[in-house]
C-alpha atoms as a PDB file:
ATOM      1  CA  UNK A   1      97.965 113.633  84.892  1.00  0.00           C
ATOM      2  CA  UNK A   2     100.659 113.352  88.088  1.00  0.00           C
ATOM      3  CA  UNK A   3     102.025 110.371  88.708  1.00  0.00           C
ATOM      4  CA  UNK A   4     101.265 108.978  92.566  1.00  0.00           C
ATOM      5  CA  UNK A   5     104.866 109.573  93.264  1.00  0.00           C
ATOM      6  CA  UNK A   6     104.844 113.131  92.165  1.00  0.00           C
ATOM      7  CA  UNK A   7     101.912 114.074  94.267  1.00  0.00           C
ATOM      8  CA  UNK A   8     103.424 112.448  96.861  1.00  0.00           C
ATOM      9  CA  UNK A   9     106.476 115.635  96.400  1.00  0.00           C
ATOM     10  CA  UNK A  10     103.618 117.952  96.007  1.00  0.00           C
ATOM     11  CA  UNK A  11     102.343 117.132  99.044  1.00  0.00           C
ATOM     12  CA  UNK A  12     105.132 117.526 101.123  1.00  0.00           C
ATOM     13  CA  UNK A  13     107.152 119.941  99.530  1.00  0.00           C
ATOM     14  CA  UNK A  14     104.833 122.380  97.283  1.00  0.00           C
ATOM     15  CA  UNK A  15     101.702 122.166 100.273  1.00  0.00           C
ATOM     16  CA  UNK A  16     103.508 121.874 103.152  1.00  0.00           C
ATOM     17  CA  UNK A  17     106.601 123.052 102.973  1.00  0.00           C
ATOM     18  CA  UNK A  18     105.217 126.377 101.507  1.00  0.00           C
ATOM     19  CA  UNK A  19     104.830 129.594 103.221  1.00  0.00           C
ATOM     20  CA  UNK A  20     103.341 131.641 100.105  1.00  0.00           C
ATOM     21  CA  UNK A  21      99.658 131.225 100.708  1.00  0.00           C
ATOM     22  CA  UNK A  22      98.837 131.712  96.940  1.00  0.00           C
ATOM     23  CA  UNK A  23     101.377 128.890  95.875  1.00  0.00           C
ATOM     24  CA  UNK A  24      99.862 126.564  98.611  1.00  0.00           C
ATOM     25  CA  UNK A  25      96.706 127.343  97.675  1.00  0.00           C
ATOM     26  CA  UNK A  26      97.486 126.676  93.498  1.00  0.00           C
ATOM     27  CA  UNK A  27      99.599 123.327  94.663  1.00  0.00           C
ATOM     28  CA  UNK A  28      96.153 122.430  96.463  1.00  0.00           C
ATOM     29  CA  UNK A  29      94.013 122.362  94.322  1.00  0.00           C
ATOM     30  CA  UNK A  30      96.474 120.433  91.761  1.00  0.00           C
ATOM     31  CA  UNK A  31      97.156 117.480  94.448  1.00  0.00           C
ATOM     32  CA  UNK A  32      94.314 116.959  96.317  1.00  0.00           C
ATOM     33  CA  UNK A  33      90.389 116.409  95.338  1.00  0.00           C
ATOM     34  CA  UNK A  34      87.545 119.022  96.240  1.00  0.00           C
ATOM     35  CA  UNK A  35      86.740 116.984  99.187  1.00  0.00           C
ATOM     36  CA  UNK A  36      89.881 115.488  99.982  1.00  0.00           C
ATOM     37  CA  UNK A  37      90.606 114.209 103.705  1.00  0.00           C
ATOM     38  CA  UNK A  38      93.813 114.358 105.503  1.00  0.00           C
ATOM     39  CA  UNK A  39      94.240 112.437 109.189  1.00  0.00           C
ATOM     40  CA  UNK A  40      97.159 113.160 111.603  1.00  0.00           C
ATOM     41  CA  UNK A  41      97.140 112.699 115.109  1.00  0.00           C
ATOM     42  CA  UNK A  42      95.357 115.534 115.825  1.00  0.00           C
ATOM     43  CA  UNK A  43      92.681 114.844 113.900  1.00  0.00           C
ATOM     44  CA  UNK A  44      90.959 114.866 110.609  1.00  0.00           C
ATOM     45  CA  UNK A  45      89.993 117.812 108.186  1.00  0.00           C
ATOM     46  CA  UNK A  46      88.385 117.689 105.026  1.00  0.00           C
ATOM     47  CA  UNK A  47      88.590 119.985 101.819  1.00  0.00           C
ATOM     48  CA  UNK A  48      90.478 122.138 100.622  1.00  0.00           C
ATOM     49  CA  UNK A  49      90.123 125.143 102.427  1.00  0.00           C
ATOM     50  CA  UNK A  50      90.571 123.118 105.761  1.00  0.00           C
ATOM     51  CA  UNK A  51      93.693 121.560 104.536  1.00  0.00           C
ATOM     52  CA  UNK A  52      95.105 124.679 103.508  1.00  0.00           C
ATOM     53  CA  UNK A  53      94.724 126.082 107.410  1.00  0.00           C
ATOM     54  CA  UNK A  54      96.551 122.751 108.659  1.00  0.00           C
ATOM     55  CA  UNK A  55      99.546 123.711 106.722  1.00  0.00           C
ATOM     56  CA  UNK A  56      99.506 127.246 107.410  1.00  0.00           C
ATOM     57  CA  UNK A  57      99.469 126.964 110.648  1.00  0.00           C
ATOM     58  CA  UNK A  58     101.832 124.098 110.696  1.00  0.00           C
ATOM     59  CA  UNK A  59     104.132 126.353 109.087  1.00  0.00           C
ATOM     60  CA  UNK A  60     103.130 129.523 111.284  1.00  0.00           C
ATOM     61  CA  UNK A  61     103.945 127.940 114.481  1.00  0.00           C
ATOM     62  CA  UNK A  62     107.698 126.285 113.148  1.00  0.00           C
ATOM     63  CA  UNK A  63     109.158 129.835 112.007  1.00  0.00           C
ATOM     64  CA  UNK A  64     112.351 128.583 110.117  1.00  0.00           C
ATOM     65  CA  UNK A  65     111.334 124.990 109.780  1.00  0.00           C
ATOM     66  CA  UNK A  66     111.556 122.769 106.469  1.00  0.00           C
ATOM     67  CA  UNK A  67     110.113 119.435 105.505  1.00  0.00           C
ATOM     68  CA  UNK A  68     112.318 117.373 103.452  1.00  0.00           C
ATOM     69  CA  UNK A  69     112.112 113.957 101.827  1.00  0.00           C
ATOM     70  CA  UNK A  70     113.664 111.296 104.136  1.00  0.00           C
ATOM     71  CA  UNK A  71     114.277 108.870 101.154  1.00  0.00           C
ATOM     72  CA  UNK A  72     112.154 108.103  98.006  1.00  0.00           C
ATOM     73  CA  UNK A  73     108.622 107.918  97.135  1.00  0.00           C
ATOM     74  CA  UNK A  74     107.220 104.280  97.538  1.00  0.00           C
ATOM     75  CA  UNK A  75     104.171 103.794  95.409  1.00  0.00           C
ATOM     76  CA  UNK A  76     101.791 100.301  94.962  1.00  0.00           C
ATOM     77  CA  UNK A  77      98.915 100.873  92.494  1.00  0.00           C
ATOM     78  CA  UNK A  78      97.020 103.738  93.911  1.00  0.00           C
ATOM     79  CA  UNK A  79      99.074 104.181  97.110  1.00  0.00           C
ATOM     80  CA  UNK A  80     102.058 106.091  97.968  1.00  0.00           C
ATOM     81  CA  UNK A  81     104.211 106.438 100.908  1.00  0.00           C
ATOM     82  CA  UNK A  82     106.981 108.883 101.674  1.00  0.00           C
ATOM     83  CA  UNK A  83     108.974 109.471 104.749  1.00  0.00           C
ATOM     84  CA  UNK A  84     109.566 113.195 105.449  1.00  0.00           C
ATOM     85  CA  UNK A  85     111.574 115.161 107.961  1.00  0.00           C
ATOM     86  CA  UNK A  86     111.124 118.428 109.958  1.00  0.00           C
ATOM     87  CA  UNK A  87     113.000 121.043 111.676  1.00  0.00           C
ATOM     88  CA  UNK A  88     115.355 123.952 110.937  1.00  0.00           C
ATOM     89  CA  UNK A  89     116.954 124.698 107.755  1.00  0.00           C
ATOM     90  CA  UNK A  90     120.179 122.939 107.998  1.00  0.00           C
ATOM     91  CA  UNK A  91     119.875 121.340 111.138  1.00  0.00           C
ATOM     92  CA  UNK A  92     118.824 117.879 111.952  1.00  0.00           C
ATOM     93  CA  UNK A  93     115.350 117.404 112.503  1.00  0.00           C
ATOM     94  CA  UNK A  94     113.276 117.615 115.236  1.00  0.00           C
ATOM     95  CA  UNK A  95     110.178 115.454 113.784  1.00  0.00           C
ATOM     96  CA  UNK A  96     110.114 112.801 111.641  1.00  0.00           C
ATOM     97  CA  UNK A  97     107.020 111.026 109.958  1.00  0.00           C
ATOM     98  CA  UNK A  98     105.663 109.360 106.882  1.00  0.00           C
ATOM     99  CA  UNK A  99     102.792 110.177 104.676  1.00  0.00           C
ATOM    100  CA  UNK A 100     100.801 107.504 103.098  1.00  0.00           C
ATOM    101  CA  UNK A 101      98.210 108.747 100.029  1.00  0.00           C
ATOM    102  CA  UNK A 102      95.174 107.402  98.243  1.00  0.00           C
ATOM    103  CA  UNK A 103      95.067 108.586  94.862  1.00  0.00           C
ATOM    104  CA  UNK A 104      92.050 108.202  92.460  1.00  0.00           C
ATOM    105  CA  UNK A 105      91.569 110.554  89.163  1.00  0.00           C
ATOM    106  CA  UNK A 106      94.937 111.817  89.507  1.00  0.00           C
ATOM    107  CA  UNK A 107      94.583 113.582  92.918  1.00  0.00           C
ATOM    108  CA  UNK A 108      95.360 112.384  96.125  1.00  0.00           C
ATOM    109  CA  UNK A 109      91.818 111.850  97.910  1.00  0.00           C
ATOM    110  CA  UNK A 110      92.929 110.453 101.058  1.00  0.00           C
ATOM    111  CA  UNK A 111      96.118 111.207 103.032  1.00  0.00           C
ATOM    112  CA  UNK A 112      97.671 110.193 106.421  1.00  0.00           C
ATOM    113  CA  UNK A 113     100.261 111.033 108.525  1.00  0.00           C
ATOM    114  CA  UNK A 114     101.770 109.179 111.289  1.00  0.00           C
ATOM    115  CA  UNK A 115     104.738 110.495 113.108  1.00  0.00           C
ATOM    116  CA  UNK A 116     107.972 108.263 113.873  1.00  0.00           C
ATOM    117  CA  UNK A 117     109.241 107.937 117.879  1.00  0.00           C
ATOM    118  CA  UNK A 118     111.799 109.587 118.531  1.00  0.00           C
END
């Protein structure tokens, strides 16, 4: 079973950071439950399948983008946090957020994500 702060890389880095849908779709259904629910400030989807569009077209509309851990994985109990970064390979970002999990069962079931001011 994966630890809260491993998810926590899955999430960002093996979900949304990749542009191979078959990979995505694999890491998905390894990190999240069947009915999972993810809230950003666009909104709220819930499943799998829904999730998997959010990051796809995340990724479709940032051509050359990459999210990368903006310092380690902070977990208490059944909650994890992890700040993240966005933008072009090798330059500095252009977004920066944090994710914040629930995990039950060994799967994150909940998961938000609030972006930072600029």
């Amino acid at each position: 079973m994966a630890t809260v702060a491993e998810l926590m890389r899955a999430n960002l880095l093996d979900v949304f950071n990749e542009r191979d849908d078959e990979r995505r779709a694999k890491a998905i259904a390894a990190t999240y439950a069947a009915d999972v629910e993810f809230a950003d400030p666009e909104g709220v989807v819930t499943g799998h399948d829904d999730l998997n569009a959010k990051a796809k077209g995340l990724l479709a509309q940032s051509p050359g983008f990459v999210f990368a851990p903006a310092g380690p994985v902070l977990v208490n109990h059944d909650l994890g946090h992890l700040a993240w970064e966005f933008g072009p390979a090798g330059a500095p970002p252009v977004v920066r957020g944090i994710d914040v999990a629930l995990v039950a069962d060994g799967v994150i079931k909940k998961l938000y994500t609030m972006l930072l001011p600029a």
